[in-house]
C-alpha atoms as a PDB file:
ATOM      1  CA  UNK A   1      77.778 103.693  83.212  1.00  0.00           C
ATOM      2  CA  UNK A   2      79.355 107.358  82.892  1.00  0.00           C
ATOM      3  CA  UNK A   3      81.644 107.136  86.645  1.00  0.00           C
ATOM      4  CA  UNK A   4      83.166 109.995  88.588  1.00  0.00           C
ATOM      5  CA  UNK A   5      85.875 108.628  90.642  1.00  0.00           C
ATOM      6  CA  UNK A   6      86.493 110.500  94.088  1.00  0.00           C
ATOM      7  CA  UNK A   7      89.348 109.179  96.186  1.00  0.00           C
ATOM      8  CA  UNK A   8      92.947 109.883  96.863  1.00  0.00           C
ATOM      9  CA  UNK A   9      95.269 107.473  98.869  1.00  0.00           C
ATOM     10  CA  UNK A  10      96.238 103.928  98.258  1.00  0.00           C
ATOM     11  CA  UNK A  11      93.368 102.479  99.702  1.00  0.00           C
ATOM     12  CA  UNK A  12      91.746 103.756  96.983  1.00  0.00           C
ATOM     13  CA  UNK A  13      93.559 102.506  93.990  1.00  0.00           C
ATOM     14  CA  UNK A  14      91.771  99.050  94.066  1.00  0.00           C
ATOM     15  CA  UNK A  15      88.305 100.767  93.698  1.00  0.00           C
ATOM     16  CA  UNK A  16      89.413 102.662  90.741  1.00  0.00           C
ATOM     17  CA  UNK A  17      91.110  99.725  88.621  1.00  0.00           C
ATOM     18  CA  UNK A  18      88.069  97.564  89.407  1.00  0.00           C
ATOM     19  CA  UNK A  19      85.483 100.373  88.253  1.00  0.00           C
ATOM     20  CA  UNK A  20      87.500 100.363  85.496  1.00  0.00           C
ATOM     21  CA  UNK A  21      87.774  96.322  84.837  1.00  0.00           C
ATOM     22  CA  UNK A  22      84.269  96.316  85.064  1.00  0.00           C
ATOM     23  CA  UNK A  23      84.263  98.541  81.965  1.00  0.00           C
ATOM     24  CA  UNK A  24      81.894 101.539  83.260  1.00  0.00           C
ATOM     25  CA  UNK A  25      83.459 104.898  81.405  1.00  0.00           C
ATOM     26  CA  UNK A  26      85.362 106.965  83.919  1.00  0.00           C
ATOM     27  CA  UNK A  27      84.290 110.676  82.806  1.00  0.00           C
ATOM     28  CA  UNK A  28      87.292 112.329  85.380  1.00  0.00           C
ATOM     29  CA  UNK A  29      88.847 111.456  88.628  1.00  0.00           C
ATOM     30  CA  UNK A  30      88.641 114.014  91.590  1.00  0.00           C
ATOM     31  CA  UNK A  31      91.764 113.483  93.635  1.00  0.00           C
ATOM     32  CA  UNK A  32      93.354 115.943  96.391  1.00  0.00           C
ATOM     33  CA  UNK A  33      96.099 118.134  95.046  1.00  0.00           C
ATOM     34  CA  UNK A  34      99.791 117.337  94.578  1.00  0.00           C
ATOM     35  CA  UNK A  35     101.349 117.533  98.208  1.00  0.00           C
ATOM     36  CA  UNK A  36     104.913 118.396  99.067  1.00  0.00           C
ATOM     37  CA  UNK A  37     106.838 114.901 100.212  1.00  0.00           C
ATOM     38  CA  UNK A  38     109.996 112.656 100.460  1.00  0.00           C
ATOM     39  CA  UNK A  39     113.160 115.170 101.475  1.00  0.00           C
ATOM     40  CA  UNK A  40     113.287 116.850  98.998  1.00  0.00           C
ATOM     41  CA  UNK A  41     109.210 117.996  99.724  1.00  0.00           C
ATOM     42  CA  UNK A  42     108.615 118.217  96.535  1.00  0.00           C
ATOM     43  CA  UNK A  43     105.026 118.181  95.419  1.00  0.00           C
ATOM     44  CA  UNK A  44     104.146 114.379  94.848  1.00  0.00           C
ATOM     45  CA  UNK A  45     100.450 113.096  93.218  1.00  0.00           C
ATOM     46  CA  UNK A  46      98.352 111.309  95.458  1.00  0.00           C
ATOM     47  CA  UNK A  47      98.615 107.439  94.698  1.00  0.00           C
ATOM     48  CA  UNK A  48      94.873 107.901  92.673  1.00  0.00           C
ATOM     49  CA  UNK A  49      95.659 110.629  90.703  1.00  0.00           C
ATOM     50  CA  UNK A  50      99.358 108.897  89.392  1.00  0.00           C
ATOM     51  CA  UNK A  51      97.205 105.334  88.578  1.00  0.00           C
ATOM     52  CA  UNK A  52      94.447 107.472  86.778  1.00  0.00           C
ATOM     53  CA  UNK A  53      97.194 109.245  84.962  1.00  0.00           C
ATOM     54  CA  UNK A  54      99.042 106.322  84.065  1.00  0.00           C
ATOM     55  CA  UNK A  55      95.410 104.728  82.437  1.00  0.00           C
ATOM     56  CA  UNK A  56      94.900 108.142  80.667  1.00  0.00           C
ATOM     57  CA  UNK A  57      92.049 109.327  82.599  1.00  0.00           C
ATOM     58  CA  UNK A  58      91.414 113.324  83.227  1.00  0.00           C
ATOM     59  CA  UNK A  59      92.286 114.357  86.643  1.00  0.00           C
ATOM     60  CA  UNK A  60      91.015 116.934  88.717  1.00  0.00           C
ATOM     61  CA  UNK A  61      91.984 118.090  91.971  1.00  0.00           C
ATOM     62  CA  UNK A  62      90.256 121.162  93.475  1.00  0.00           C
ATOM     63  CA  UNK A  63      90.434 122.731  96.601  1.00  0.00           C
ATOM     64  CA  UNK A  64      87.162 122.891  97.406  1.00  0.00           C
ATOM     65  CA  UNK A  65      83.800 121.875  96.237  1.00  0.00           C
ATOM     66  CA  UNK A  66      81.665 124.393  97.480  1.00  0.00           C
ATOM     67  CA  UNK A  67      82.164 127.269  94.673  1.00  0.00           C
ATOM     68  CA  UNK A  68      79.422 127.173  91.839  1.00  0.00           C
ATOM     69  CA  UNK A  69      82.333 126.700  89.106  1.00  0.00           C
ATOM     70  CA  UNK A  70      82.948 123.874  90.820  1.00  0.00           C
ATOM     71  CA  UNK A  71      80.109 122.593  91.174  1.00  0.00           C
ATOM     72  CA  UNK A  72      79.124 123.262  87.725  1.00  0.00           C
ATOM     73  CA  UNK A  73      81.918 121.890  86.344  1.00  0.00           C
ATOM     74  CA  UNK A  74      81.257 118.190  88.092  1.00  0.00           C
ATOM     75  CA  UNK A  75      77.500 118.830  87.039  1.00  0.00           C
ATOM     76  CA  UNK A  76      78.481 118.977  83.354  1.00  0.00           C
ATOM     77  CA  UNK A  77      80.009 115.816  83.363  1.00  0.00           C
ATOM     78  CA  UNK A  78      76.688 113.966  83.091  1.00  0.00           C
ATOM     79  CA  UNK A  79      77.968 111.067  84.947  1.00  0.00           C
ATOM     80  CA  UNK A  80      75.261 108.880  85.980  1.00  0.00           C
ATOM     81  CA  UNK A  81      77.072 107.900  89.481  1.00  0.00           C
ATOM     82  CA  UNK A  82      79.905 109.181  91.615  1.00  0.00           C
ATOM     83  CA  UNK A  83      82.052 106.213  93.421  1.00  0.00           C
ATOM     84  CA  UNK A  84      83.743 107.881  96.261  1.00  0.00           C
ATOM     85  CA  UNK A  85      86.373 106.473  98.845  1.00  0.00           C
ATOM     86  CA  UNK A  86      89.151 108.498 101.518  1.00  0.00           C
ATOM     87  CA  UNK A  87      88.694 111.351  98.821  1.00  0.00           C
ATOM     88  CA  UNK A  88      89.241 114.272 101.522  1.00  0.00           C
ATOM     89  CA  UNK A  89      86.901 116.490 100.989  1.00  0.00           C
ATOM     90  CA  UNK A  90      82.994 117.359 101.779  1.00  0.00           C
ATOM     91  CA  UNK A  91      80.899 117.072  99.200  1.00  0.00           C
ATOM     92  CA  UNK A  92      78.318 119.984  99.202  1.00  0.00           C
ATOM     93  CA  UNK A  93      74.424 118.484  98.663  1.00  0.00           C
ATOM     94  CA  UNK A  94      74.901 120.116  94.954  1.00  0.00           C
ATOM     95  CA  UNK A  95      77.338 117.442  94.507  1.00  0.00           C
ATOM     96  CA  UNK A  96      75.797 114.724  95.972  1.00  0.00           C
ATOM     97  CA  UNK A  97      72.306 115.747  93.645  1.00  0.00           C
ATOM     98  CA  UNK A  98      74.774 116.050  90.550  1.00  0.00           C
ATOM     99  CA  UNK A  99      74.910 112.254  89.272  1.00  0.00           C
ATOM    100  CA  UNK A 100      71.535 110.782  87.947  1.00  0.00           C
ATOM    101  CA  UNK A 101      72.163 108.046  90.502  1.00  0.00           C
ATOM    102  CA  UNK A 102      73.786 109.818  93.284  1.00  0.00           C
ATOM    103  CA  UNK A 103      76.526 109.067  94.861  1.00  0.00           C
ATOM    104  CA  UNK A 104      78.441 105.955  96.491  1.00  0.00           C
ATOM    105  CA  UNK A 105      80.948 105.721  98.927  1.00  0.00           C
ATOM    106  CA  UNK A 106      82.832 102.839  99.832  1.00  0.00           C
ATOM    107  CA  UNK A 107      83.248 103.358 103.536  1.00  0.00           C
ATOM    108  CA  UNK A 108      85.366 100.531 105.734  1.00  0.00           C
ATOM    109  CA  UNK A 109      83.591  99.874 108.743  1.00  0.00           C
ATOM    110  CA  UNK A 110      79.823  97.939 109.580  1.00  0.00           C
ATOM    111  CA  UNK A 111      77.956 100.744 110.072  1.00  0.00           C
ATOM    112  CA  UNK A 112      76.451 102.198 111.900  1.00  0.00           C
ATOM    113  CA  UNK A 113      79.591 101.522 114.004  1.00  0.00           C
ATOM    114  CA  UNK A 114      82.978 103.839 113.526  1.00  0.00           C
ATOM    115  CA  UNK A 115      81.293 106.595 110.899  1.00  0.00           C
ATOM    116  CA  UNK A 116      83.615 109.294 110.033  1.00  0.00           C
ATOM    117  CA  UNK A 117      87.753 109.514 109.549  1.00  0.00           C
ATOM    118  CA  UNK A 118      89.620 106.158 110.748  1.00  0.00           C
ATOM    119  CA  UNK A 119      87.543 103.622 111.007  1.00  0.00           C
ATOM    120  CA  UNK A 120      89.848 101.013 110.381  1.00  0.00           C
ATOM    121  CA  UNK A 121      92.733 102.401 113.249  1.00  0.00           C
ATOM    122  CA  UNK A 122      89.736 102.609 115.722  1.00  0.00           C
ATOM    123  CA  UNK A 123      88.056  99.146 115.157  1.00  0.00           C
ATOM    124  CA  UNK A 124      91.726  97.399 115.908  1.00  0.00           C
ATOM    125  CA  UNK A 125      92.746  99.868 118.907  1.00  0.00           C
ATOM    126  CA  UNK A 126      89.265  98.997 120.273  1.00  0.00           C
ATOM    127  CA  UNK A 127      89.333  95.213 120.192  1.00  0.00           C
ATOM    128  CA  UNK A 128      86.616  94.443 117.875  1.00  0.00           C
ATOM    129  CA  UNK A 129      86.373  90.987 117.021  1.00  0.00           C
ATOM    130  CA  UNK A 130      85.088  91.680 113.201  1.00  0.00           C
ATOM    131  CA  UNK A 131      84.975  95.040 110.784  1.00  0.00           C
ATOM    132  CA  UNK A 132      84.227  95.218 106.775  1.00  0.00           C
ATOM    133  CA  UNK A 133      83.236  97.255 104.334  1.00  0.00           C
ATOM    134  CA  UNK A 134      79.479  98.861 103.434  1.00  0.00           C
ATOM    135  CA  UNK A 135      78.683 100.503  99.972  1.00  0.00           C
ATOM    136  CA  UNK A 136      76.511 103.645 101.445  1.00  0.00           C
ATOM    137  CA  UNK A 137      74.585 106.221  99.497  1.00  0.00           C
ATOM    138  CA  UNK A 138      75.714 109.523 100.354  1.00  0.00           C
ATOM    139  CA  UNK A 139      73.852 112.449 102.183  1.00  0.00           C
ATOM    140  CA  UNK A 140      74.535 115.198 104.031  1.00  0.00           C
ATOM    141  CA  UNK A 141      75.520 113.480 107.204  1.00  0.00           C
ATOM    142  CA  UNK A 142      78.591 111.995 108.104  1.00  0.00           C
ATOM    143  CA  UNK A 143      78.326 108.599 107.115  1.00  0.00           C
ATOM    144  CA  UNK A 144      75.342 108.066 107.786  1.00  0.00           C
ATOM    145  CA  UNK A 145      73.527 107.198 104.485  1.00  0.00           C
ATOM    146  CA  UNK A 146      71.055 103.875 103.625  1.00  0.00           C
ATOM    147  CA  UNK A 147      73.644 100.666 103.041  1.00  0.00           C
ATOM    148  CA  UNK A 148      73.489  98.563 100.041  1.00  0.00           C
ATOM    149  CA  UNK A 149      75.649  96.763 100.571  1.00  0.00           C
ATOM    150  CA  UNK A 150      78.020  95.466 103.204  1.00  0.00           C
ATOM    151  CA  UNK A 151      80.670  92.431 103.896  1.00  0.00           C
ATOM    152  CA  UNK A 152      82.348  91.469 106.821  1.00  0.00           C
ATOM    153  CA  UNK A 153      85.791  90.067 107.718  1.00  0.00           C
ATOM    154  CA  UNK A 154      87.459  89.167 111.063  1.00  0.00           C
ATOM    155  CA  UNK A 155      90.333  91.489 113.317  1.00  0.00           C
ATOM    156  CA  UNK A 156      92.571  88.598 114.177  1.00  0.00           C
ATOM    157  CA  UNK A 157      94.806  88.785 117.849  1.00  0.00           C
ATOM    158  CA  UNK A 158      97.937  89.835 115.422  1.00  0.00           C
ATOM    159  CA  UNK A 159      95.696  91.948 113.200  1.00  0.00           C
ATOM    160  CA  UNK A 160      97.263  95.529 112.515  1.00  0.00           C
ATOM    161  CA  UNK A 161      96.112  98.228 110.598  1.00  0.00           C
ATOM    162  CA  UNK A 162      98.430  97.695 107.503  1.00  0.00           C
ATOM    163  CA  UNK A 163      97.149  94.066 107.239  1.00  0.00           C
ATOM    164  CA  UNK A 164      93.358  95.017 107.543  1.00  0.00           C
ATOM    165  CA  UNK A 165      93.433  98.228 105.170  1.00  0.00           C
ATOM    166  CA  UNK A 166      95.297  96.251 102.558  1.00  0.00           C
ATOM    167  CA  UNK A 167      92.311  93.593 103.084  1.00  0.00           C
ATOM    168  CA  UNK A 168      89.710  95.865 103.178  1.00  0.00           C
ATOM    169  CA  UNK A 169      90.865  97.960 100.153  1.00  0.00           C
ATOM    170  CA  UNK A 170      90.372  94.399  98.079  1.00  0.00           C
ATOM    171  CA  UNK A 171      86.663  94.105  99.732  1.00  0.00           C
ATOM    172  CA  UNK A 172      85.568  97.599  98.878  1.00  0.00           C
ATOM    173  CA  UNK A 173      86.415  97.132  95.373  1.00  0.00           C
ATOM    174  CA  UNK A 174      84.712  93.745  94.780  1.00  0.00           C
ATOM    175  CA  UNK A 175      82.096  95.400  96.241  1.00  0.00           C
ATOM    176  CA  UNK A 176      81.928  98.681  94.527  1.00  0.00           C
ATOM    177  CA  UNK A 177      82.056  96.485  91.098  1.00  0.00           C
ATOM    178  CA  UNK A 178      79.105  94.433  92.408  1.00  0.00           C
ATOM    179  CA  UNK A 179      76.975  97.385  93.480  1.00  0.00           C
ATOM    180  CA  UNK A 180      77.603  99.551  90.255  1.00  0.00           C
ATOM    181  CA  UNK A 181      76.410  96.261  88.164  1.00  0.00           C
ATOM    182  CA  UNK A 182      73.419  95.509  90.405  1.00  0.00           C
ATOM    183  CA  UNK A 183      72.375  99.312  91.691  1.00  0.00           C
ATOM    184  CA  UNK A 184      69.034  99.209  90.241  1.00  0.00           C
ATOM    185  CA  UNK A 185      67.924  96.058  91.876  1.00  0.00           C
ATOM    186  CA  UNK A 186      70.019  96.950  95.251  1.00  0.00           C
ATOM    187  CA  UNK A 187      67.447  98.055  98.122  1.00  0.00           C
ATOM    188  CA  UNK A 188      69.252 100.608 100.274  1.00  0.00           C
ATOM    189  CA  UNK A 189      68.708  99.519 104.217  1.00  0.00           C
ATOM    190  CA  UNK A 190      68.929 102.656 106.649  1.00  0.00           C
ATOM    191  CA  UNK A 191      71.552 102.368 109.490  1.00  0.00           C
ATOM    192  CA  UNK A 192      69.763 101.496 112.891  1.00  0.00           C
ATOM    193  CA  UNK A 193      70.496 104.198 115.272  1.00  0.00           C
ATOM    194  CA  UNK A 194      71.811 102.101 118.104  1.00  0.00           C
ATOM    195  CA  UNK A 195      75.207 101.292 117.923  1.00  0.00           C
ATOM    196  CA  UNK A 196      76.835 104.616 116.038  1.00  0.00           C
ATOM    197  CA  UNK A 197      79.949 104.972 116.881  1.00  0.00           C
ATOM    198  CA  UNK A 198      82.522 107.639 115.556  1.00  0.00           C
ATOM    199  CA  UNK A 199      86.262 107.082 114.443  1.00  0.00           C
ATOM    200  CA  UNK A 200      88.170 110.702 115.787  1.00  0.00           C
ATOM    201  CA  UNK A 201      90.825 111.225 113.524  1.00  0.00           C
ATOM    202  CA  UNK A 202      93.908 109.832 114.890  1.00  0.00           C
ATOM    203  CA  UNK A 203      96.413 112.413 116.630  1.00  0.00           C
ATOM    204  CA  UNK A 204     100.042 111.277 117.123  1.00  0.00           C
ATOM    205  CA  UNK A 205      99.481 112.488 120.806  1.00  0.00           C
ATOM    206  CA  UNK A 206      98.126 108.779 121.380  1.00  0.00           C
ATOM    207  CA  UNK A 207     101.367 107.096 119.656  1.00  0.00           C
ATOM    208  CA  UNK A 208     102.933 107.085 123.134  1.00  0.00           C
ATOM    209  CA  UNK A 209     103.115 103.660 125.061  1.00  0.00           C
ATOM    210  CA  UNK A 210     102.397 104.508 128.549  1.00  0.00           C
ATOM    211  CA  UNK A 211     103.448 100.618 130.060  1.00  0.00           C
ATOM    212  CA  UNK A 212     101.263 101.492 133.011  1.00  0.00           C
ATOM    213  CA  UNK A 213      98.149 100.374 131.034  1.00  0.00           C
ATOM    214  CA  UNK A 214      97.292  96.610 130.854  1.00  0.00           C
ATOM    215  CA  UNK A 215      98.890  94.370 127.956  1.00  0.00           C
ATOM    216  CA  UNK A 216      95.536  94.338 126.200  1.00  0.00           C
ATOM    217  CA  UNK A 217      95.583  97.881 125.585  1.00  0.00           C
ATOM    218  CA  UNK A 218      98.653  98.704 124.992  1.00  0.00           C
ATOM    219  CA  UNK A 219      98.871  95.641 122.102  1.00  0.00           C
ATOM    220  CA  UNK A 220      95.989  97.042 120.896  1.00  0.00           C
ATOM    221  CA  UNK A 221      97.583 100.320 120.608  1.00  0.00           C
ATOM    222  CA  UNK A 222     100.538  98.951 118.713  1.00  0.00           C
ATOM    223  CA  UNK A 223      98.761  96.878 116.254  1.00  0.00           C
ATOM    224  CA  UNK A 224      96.106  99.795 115.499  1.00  0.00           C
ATOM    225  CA  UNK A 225      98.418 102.211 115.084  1.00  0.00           C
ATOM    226  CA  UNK A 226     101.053 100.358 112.405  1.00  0.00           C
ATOM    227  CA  UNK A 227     102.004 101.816 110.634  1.00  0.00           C
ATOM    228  CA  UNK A 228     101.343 105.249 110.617  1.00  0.00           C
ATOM    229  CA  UNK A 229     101.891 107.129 113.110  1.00  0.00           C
ATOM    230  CA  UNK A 230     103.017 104.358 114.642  1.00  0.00           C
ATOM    231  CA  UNK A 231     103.200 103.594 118.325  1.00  0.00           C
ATOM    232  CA  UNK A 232     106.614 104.048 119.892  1.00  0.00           C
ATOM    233  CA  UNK A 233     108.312 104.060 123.623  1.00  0.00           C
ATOM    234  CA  UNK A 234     111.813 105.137 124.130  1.00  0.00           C
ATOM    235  CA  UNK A 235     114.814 103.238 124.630  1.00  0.00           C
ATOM    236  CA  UNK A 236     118.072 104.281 126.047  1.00  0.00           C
ATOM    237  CA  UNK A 237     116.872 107.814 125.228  1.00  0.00           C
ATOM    238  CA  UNK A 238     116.063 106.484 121.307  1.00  0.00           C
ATOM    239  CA  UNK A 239     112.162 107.005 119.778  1.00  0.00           C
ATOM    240  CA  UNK A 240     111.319 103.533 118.646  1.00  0.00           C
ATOM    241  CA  UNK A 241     108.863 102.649 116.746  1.00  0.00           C
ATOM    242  CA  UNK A 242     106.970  99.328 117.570  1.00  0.00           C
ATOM    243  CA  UNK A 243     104.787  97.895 114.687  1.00  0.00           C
ATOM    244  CA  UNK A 244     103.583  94.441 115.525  1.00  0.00           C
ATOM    245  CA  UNK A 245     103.025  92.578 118.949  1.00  0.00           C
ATOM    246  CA  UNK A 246     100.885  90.143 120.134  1.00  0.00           C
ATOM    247  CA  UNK A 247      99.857  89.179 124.152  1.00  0.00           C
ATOM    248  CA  UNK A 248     102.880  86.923 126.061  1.00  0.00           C
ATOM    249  CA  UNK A 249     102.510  85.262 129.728  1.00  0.00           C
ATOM    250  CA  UNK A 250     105.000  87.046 131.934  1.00  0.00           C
ATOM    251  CA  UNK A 251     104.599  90.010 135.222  1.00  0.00           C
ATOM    252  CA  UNK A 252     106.995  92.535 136.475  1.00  0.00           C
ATOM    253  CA  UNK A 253     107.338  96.129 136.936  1.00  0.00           C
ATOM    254  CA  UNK A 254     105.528  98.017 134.342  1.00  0.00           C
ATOM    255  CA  UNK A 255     108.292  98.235 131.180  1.00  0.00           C
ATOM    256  CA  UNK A 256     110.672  95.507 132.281  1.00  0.00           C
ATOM    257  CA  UNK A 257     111.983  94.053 130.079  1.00  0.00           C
ATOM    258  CA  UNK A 258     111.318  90.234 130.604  1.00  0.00           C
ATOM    259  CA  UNK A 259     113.829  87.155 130.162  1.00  0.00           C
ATOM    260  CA  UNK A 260     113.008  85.304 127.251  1.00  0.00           C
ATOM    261  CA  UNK A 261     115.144  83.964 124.070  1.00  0.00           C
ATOM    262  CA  UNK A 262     117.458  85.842 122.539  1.00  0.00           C
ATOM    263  CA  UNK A 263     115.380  86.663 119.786  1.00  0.00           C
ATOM    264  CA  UNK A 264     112.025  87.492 121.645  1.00  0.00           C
ATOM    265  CA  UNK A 265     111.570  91.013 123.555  1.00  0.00           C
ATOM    266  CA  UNK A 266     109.026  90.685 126.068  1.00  0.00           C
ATOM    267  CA  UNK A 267     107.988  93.433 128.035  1.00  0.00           C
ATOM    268  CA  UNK A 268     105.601  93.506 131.368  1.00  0.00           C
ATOM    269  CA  UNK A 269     102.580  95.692 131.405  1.00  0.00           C
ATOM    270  CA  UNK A 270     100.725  96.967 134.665  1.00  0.00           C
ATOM    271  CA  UNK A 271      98.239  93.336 133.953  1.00  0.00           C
ATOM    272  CA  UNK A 272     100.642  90.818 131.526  1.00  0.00           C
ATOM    273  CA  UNK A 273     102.868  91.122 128.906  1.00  0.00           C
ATOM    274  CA  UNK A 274     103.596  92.042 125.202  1.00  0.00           C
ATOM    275  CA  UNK A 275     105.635  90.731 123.150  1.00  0.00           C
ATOM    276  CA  UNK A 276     106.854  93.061 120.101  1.00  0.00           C
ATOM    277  CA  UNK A 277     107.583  91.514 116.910  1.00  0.00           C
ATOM    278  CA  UNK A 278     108.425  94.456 114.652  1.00  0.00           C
ATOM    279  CA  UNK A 279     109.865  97.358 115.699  1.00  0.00           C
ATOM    280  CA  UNK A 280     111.751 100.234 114.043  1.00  0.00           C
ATOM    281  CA  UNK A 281     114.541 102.464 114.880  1.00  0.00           C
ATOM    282  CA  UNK A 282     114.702 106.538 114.079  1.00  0.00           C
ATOM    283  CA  UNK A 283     116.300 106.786 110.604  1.00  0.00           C
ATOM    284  CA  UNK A 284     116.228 102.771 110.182  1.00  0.00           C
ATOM    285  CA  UNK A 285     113.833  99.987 108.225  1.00  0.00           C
ATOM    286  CA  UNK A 286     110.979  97.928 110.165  1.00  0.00           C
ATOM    287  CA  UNK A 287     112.785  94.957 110.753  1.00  0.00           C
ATOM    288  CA  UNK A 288     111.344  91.828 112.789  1.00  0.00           C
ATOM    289  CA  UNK A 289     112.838  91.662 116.673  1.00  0.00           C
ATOM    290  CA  UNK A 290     115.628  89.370 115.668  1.00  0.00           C
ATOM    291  CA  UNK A 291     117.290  91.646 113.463  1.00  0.00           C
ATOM    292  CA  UNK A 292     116.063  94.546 116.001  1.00  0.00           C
ATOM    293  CA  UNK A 293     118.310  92.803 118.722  1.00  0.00           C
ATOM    294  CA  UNK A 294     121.060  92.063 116.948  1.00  0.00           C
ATOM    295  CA  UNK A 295     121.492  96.116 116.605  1.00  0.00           C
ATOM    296  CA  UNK A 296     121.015  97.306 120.127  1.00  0.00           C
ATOM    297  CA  UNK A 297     121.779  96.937 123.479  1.00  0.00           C
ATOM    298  CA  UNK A 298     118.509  96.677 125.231  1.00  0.00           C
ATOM    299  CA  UNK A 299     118.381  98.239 129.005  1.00  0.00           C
ATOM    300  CA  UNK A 300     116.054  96.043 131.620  1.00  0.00           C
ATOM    301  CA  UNK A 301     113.811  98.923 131.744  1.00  0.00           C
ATOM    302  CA  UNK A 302     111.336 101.205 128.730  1.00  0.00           C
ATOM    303  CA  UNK A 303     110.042 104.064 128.897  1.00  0.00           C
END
């Protein structure tokens, strides 16, 4: 089939090297536009549009989809289906009408549950026990299209976000490759309407560790948020960055820092412990506690 591809960060790279392997024509990718990064802020291409670039495909990367010219120009493609996924940007019912077979996104939650812009962040941080991917057709609404398909995969007690988006990123495009090569026999289901749930953009407002809360949450917090933004506490007056933990046995004041070996940092919550396992200094590299410890002198107290 003739394939618009609509996506932008690495968690979109799989999908577009497996519409690809599955030898549908790409007619142009839509990507976000170059952003300044690194130091020097320089404007870098997002992750799709360097991999569609490097495989010789047109890129385009408007600002906005809601001009006519715009919309004429992704009309006159003639693609007979649009694979979307994290592209960025609304796309305007004109769009959605454009491709003979509309258009798919590859959206990483089980719907109905966490719709909109980080579903994968919210389903760790909120304890779920499973997540996955669904292939949706597109409307209007935010996420809330007929499913075609949809696979499921389980949030481990160590699971962080990293681990689960790389995971996911490898479902969606086995999927997306399945549902291109069996869309006319795929019966779209509608999403119940119990059970919607929504998946707020994160804000790095909630990065803070506040070791009043209880163990569960806060290990929640740390494993949902790695690694961007990344959830940090302060020690001896130094942001630090904590990346992966899992629940420990231990009680004392709320960010004491509990005896244990001398490579383990446990640390008592207002109900149990966490133990961190990764954490990262300002300026430095993640590195796993035992390297962690051997730079720093830890105080008996966080904050």
């Amino acid at each position: 089939m003739k394939v618009v591809f609509m996506g932008t960060p690495d968690f979109s790279v799989p999908a577009l090297d497996a519409v690809i392997a599955a030898g549908h024509e790409v007619v142009a990718v839509y990507t976000q536009p170059p952003r300044p990064a690194g130091r020097g802020k320089r404007d870098r291409p997002s992750p799709v549009q360097a991999r569609a670039e490097a495989r010789g495909l047109e890129v385009r990367h408007p600002v906005s989809l809601r001009t006519a010219e715009a919309q004429d120009d992704f009309a006159a493609l003639g693609a007979d289906v649009a694979v979307v996924v994290a592209y960025g940007l609304i796309l305007p019912q004109a769009v959605l009408d454009a491709p003979a077979q509309g258009c798919l996104n590859i959206h990483a939650s089980l719907l109905p549950r966490w719709r909109g812009a980080a579903p994968i962040h919210r389903a760790v941080m909120a304890g779920d026990a499973e997540t996955g991917v669904c292939i949706m057709q597109m409307e209007a609404g935010l996420d809330t299209g007929p499913v075609l398909l949809c696979e499921a995969t389980e949030i481990g007690p160590e699971t962080t976000t990293a681990l689960l988006h790389d995971r996911l990123a490898g479902m969606g495009a086995r999927l997306i490759a399945r549902a291109l090569a069996d869309l006319p026999t795929l019966e779209p289901c509608p999403q119940p309407e119990d059970g919607v749930t929504y998946a707020k953009k994160i804000d790095k407002a909630e990065a803070r560790i506040d070791w009043t809360r209880p163990a569960v949450e806060i290990d929640r917090q740390i494993r949902g948020l790695a690694p961007f933004p990344g959830a940090w506490c302060e020690i001896m007056g130094e942001r630090v960055k904590l990346l992966a933990s899992r629940l420990a046995e231990g009680d004392g004041t709320p960010g004491q820092v509990l005896p244990r070996g001398e490579d383990q940092l446990v640390v008592a919550c207002s109900e149990g412990a966490v133990e961190l396992r990764r954490a990262q200094r300002a300026g430095g590299k993640p590195l796993a506690t035992e390297e962690f410890l051997r730079g720093i002198d830890l105080p008996e107290q966080l904050s």
